[in-house]
Protein backbone atom coordinates (compact mmCIF):
# COMPACT_ATOMS: atom_id res chain seq x y z
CA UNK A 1 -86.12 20.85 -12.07
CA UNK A 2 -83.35 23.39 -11.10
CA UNK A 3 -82.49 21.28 -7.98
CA UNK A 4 -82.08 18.37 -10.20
CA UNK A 5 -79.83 19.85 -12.95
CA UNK A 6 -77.71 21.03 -10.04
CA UNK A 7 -77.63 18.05 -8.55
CA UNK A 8 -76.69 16.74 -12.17
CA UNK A 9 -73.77 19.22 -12.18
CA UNK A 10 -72.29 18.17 -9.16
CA UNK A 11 -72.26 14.64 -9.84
CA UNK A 12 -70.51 15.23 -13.21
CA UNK A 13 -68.21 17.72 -11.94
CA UNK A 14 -67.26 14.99 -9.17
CA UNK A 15 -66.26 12.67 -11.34
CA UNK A 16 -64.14 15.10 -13.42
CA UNK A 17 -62.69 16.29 -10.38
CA UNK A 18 -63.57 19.80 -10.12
CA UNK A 19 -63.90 21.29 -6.61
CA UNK A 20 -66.46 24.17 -5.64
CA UNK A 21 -69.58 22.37 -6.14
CA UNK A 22 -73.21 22.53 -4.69
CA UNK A 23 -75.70 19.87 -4.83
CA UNK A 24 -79.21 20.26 -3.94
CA UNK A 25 -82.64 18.27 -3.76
CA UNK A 26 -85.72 19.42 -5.04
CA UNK A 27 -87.47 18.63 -1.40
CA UNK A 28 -84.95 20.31 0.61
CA UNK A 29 -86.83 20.63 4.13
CA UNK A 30 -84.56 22.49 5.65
CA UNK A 31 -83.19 26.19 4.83
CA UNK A 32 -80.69 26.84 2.72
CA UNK A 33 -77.19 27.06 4.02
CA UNK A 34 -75.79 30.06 4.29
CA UNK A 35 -72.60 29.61 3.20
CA UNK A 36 -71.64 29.51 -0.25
CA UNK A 37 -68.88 27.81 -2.16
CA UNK A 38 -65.71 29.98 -1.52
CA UNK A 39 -67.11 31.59 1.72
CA UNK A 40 -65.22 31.25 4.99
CA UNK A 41 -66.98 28.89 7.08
CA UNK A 42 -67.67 30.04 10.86
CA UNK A 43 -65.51 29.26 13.30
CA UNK A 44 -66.77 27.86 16.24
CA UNK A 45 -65.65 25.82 19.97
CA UNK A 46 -68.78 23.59 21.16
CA UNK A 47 -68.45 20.44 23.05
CA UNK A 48 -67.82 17.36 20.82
CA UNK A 49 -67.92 13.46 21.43
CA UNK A 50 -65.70 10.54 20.36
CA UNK A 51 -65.88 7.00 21.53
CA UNK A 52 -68.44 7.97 24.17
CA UNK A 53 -66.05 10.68 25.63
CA UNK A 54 -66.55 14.36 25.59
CA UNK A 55 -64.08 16.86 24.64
CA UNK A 56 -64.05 20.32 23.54
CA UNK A 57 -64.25 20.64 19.76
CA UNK A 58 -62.37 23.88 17.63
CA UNK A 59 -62.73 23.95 14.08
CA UNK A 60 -60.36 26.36 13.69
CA UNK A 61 -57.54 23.16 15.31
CA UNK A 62 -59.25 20.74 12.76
CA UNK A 63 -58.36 22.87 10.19
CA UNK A 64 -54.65 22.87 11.18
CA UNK A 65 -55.10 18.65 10.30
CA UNK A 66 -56.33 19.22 6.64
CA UNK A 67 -59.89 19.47 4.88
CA UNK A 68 -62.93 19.11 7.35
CA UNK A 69 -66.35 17.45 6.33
CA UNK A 70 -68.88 18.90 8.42
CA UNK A 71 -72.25 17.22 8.47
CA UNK A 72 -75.11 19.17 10.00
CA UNK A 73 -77.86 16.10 11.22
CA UNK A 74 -81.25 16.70 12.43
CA UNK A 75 -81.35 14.05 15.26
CA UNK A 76 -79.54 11.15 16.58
CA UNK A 77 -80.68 7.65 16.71
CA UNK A 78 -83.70 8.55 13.92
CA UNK A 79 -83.53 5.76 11.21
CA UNK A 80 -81.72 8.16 8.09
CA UNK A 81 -79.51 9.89 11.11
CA UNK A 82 -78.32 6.53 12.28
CA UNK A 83 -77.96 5.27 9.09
CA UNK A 84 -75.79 8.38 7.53
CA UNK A 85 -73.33 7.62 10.86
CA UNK A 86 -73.42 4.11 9.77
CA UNK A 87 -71.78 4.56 6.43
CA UNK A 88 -69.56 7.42 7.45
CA UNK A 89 -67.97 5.52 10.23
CA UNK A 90 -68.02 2.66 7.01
CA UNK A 91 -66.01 4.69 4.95
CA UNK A 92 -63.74 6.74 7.31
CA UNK A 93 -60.36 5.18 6.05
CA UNK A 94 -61.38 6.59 2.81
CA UNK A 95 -61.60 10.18 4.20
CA UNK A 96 -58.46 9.53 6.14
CA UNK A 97 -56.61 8.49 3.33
CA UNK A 98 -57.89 11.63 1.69
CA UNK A 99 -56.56 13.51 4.66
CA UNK A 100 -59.66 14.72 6.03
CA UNK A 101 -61.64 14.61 9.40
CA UNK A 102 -65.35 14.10 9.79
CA UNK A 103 -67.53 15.91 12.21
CA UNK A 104 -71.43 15.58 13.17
CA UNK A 105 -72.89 18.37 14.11
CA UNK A 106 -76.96 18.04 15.46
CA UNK A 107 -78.53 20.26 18.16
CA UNK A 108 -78.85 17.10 20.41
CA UNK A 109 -77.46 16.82 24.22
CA UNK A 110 -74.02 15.90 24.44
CA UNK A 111 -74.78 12.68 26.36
CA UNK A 112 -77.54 11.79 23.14
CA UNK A 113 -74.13 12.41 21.32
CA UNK A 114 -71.56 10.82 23.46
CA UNK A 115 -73.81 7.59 23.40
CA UNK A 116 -74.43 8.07 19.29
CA UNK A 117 -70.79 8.48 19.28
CA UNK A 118 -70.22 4.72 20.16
CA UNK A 119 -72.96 2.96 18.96
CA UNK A 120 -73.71 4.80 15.62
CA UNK A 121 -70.92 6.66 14.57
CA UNK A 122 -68.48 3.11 15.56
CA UNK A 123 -66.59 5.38 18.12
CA UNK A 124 -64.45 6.35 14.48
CA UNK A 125 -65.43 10.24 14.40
CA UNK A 126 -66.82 13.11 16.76
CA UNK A 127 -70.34 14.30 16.53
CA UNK A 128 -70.77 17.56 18.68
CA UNK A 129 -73.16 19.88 19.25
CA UNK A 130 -74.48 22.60 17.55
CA UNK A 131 -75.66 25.75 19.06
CA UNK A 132 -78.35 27.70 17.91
CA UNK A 133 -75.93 30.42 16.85
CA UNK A 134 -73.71 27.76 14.74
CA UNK A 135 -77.29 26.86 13.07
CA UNK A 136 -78.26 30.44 12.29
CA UNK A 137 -74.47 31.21 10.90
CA UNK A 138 -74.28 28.31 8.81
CA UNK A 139 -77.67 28.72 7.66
CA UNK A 140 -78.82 24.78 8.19
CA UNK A 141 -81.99 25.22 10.76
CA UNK A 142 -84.77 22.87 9.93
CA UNK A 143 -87.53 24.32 8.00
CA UNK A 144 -90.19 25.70 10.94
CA UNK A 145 -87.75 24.40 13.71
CA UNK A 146 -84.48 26.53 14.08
CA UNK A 147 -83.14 25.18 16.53
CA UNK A 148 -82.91 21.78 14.77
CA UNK A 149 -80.16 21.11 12.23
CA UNK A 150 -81.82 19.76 8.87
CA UNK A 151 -79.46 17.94 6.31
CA UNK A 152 -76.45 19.71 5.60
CA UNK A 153 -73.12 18.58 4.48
CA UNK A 154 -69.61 20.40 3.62
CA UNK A 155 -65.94 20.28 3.28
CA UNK A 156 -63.57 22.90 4.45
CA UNK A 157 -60.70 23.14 3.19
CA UNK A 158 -57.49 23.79 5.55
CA UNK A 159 -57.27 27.76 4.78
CA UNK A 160 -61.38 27.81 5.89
CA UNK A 161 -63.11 28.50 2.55
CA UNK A 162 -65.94 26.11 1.93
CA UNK A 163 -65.07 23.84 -1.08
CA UNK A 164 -68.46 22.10 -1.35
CA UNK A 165 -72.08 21.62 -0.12
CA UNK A 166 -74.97 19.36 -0.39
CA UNK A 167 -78.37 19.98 1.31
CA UNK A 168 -81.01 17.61 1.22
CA UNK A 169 -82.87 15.65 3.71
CA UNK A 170 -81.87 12.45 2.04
CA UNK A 171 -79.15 11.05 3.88
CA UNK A 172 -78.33 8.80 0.73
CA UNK A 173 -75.72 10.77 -1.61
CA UNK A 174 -73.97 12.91 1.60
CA UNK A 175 -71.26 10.27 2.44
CA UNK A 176 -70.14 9.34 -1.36
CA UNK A 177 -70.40 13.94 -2.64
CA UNK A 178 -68.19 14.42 0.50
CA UNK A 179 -65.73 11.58 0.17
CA UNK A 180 -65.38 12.62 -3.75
CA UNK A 181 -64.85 16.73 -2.76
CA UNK A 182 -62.02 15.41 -0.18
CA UNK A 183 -60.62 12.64 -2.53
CA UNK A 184 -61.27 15.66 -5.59
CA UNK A 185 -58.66 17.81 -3.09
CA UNK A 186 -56.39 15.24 -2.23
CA UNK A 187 -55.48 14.20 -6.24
CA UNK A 188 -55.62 18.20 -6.62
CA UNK A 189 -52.62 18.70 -3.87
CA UNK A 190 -50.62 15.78 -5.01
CA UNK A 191 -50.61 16.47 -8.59
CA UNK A 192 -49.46 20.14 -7.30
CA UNK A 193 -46.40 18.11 -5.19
C-alpha cells in the first residue's frame, strides 16, 4: 500500500511539475537505492558503449552537457531489458530536446553491451558497465545477487544532486517518470530564463 501511494505521488507531482520525486513498486526485487532525492550521486569512469563502439564513460563530463538519466538494468538482451532499450532509444529526441543524456548501466561485459548498444538501444545512447562498487554506492544490487543491477532509474541534474528515482522491476513506467523529471527541469530552467 505505501509503495502504491508513493507511486501515486509521483505520478501527480509529474504532471504538476514538481521535481524531487521517488516512485516505488510494491514488488521491488531489488534493494533499495541508496541515494536519495537531493543526494549527490557517485561519480564514477567505467567503460561505456555507443553504436557498437567502446569508449570510456565519466559522469562527472556528462554532467558538464546537462541533466543525466541513469538507468541501472539487470541484463541485456532479457525480454523487459530489451524492451526498456527499445522505448528509450524510441523516445530519445524527447530527452534531447529536454537537454538530457541517457545512460544504461548493467553489470554485463562490455562486448554484451557494445552489441546491445546497436541492436537494442538503436546505436542512439551508451549503455556501460557497472562495477560492483558503482552497484554497492548507488545502492541498486539485485535482491540475493549483488553483483547484478536490479531496476533502477534516475536523473541527475548538472550540479550532481539526484532530482528523481524510480525502482521497480517493471520496466513499464521508467522511460515516461524519467522523460517527465527531465522535461519537469527543462520548463523549470526556461521559465527561470
Amino acid at each position: 500500500m505505501r509503495a502504491s501511494i508513493a507511486f501515486s505521488f509521483a505520478a501527480l507531482a509529474l504532471t504538476a511539475g514538481t521535481a524531487g520525486l521517488v516512485a516505488a513498486s510494491p514488488a521491488i526485487a531489488a534493494d533499495a537505492a541508496k541515494v536519495a532525492i537531493g543526494s549527490k550521486a557517485p561519480l564514477f569512469t567505467t567503460t561505456g558503449a555507443k553504436a557498437g563502439k567502446a569508449y570510456k564513460l565519466n559522469l562527472a563530463s556528462e554532467l558538464k552537457k546537462g541533466p543525466v538519466v541513469l538507468y541501472f538494468f539487470p541484463k541485456a538482451f532479457t525480454s523487459g531489458c530489451t524492451a526498456e532499450a527499445h522505448e528509450f532509444a524510441t523516445r530519445m529526441d524527447d530527452f534531447k530536446k529536454a537537454g538530457a543524456t541517457v545512460i544504461g548501466l548493467s553489470a554485463d561485459g562490455i562486448d554484451e553491451l557494445k552489441k546491445f548498444s546497436t541492436e537494442a538501444c538503436q546505436s542512439k545512447f551508451a549503455v556501460a558497465q557497472a562495477t560492483p562498487q558503482m552497484i554497492q554506492a548507488y545502492g541498486v544490487g539485485l535482491a540475493g545477487r549483488p553483483n547484478m543491477t536490479g531496476r533502477t532509474s534516475m536523473v541527475v541534474a548538472p550540479n550532481g544532486r539526484v532530482t528523481f528515482v524510480h525502482n521497480d522491476m517493471d520496466y513499464r513506467d521508467h522511460v515516461k517518470l524519467t522523460l517527465g523529471a527531465v522535461q519537469s527541469m527543462a520548463k523549470a530552467k526556461a521559465k527561470k530564463g
